[in-house]
N, C-alpha and C. Protein backbone atom coordinates (compact mmCIF):
# COMPACT_ATOMS: atom_id res chain seq x y z
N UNK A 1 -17.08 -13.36 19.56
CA UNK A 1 -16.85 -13.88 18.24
C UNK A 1 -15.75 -13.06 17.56
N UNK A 2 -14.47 -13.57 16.65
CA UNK A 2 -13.72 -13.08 16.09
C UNK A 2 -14.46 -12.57 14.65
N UNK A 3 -13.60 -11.22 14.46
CA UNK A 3 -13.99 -10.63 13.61
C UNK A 3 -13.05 -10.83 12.42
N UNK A 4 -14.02 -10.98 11.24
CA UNK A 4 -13.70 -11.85 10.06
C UNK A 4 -12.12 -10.86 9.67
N UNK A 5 -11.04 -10.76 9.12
CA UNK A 5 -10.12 -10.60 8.57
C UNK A 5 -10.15 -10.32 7.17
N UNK A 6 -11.03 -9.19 6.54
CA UNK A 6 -11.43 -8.81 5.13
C UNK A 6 -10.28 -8.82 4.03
N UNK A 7 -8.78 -8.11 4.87
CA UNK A 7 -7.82 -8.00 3.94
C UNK A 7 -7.72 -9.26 2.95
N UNK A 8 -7.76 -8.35 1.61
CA UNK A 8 -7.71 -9.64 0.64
C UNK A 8 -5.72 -9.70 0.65
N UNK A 9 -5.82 -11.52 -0.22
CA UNK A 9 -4.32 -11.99 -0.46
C UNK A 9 -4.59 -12.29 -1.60
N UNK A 10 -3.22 -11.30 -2.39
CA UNK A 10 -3.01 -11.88 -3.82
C UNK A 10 -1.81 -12.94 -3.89
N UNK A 11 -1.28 -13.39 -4.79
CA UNK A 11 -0.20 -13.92 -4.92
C UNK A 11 1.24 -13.05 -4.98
N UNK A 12 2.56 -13.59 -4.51
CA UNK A 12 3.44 -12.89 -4.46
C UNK A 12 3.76 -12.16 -5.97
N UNK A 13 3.70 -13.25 -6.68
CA UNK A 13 3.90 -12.32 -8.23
C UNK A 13 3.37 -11.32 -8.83
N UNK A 14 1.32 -11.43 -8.30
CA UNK A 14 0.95 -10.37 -8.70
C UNK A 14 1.11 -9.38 -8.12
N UNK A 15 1.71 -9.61 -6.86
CA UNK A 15 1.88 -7.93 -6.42
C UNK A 15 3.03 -7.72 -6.74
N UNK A 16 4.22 -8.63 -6.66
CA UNK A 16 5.57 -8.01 -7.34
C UNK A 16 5.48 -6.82 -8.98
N UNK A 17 4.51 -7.52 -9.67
CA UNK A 17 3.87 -7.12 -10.82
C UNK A 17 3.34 -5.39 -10.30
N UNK A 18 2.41 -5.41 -9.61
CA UNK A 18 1.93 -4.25 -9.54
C UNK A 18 2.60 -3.03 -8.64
N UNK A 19 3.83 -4.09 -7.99
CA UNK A 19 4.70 -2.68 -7.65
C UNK A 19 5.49 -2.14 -8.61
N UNK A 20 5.62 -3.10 -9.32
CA UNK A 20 6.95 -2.80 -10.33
C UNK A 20 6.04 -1.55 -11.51
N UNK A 21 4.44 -1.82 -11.87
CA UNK A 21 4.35 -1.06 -12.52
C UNK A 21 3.53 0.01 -11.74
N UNK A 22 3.76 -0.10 -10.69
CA UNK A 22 3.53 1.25 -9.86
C UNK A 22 4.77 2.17 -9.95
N UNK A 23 6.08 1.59 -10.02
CA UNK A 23 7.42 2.35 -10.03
C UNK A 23 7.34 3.03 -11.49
N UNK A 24 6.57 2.72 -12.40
CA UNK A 24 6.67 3.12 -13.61
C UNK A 24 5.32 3.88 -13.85
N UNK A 25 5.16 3.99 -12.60
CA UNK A 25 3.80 5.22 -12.68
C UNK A 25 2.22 4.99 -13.29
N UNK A 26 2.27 3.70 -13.02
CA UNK A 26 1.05 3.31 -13.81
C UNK A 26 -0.25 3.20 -12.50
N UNK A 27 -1.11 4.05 -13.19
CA UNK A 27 -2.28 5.03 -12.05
C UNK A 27 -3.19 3.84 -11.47
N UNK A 28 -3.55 2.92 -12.17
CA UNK A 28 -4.56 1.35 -11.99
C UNK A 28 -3.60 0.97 -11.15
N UNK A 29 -2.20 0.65 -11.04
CA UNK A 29 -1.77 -0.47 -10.34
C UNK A 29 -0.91 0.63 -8.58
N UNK A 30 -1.07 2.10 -8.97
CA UNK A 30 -1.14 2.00 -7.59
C UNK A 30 -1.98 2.27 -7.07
N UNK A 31 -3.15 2.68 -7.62
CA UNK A 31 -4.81 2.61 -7.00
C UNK A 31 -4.67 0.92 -6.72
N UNK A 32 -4.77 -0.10 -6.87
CA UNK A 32 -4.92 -1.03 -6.52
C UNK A 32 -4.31 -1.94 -5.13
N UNK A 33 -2.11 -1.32 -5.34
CA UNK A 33 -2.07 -1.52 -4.10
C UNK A 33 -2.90 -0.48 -3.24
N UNK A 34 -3.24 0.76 -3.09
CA UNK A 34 -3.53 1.39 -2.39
C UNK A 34 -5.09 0.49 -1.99
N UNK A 35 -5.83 0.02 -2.63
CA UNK A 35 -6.85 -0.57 -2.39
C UNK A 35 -6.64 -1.81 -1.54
N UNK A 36 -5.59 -2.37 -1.64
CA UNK A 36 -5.25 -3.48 -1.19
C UNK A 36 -4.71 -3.67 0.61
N UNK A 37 -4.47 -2.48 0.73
CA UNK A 37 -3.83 -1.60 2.34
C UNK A 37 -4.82 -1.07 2.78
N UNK A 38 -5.85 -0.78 2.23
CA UNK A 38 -6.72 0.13 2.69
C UNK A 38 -7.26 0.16 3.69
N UNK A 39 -7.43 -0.88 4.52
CA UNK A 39 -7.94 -1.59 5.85
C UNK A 39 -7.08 -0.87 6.67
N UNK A 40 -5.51 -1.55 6.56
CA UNK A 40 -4.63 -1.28 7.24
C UNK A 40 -4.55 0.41 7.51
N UNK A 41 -4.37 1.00 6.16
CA UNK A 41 -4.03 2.35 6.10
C UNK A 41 -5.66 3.28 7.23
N UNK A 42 -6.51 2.58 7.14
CA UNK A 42 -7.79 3.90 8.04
C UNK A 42 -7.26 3.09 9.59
N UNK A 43 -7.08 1.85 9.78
CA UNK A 43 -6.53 1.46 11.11
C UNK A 43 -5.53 2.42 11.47
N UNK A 44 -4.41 2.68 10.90
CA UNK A 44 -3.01 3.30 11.35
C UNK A 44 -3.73 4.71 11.54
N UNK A 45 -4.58 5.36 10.56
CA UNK A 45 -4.85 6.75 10.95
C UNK A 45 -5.34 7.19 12.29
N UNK A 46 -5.95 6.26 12.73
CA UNK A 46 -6.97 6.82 14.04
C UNK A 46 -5.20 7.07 14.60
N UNK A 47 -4.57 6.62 14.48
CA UNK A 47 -3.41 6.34 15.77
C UNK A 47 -2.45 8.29 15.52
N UNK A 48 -2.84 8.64 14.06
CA UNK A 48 -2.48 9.87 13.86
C UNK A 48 -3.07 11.04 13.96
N UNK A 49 -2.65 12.83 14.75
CA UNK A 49 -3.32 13.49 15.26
C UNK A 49 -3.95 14.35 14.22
N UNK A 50 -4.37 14.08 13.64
CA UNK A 50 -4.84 14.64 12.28
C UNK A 50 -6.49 14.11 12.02
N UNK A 51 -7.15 15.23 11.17
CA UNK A 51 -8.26 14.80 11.04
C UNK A 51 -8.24 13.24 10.07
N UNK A 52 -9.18 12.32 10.24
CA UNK A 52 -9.06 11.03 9.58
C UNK A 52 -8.44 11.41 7.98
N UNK A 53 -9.22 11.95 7.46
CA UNK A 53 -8.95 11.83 5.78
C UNK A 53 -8.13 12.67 5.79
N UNK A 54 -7.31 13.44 6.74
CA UNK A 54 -5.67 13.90 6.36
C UNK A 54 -4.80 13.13 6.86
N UNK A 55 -5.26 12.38 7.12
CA UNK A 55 -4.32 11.07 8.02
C UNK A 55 -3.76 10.16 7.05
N UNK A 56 -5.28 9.38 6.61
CA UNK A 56 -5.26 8.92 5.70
C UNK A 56 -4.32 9.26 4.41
N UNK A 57 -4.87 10.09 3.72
CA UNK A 57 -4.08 11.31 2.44
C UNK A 57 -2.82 11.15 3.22
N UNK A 58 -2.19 11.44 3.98
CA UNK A 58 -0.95 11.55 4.33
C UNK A 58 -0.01 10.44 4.15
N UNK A 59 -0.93 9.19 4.52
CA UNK A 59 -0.21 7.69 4.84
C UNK A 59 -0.03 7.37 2.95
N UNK A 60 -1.45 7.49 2.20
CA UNK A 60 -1.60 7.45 0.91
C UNK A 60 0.26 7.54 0.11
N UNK A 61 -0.12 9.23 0.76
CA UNK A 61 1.38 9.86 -0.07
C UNK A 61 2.47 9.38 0.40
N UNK A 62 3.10 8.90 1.42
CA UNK A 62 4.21 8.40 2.02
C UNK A 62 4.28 7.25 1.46
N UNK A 63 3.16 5.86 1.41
CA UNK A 63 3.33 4.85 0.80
C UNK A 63 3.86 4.40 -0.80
N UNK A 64 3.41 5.36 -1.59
CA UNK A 64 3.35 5.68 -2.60
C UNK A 64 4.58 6.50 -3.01
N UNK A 65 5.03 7.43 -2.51
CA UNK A 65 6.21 7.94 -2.90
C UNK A 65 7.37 6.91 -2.06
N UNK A 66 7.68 6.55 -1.60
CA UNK A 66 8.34 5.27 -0.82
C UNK A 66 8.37 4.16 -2.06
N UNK A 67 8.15 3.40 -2.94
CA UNK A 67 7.87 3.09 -4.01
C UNK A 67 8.07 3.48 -5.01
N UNK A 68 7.97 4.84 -5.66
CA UNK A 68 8.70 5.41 -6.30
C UNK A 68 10.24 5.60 -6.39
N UNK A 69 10.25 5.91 -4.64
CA UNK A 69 11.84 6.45 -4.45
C UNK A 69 12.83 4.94 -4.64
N UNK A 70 11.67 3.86 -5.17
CA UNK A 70 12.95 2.71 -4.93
C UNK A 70 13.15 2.06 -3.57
N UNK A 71 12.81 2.55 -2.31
CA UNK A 71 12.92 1.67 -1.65
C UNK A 71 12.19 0.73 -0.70
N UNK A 72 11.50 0.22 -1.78
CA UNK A 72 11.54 -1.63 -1.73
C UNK A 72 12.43 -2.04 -2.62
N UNK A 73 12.88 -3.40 -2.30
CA UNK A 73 13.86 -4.22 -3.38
C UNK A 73 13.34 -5.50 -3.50
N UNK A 74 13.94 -6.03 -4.29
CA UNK A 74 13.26 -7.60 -4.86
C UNK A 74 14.62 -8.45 -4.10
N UNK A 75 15.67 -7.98 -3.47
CA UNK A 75 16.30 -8.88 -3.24
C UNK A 75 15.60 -9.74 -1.63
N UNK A 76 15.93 -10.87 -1.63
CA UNK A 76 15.58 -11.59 -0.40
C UNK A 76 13.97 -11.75 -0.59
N UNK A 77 13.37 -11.68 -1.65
CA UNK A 77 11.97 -11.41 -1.34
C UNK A 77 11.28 -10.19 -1.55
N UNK A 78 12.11 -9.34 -0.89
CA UNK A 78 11.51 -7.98 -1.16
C UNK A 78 11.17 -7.00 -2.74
N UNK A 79 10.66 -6.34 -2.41
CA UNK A 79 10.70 -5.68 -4.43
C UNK A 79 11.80 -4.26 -4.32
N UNK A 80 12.27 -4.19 -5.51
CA UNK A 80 12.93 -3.36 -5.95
C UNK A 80 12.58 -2.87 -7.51
């Protein structure tokens, strides 16, 4: 039996929305994407040699400052 696919889907706008006020440092909306990856983000850790929750914490901070630094863009789709 396939296993159900939990990751939730928002709409493109609301997440355009919550990156944009993630770039502006707003603590709810990047707890939220971060909530929103979260699946993804403990999957990718096992694959890193680090204990889980420094794996994790690690992926956290890279995602998150990556976003800050601007690079995503809104052109083509993407956010900026």
């Amino acid at each position: 039996m396939e296993k159900k696919d939990d990751t939730e889907i928002i709409p493109d706008g609301e997440f355009l929305e919550l990156v944009r006020a993630a770039k502006k440092k707003d603590p709810d909306a990047m707890l939220r994407l971060i909530q929103l990856y979260k699946e993804d983000i403990v999957k990718l850790s096992k694959f890193i040699h680090l204990p889980q929750e420094d794996a994790v914490s690690q992926i956290v901070l890279e995602f998150l400052e990556c976003i800050l630094r601007n690079e995503v863009s809104e052109n083509n789709g993407n956010i900026d």
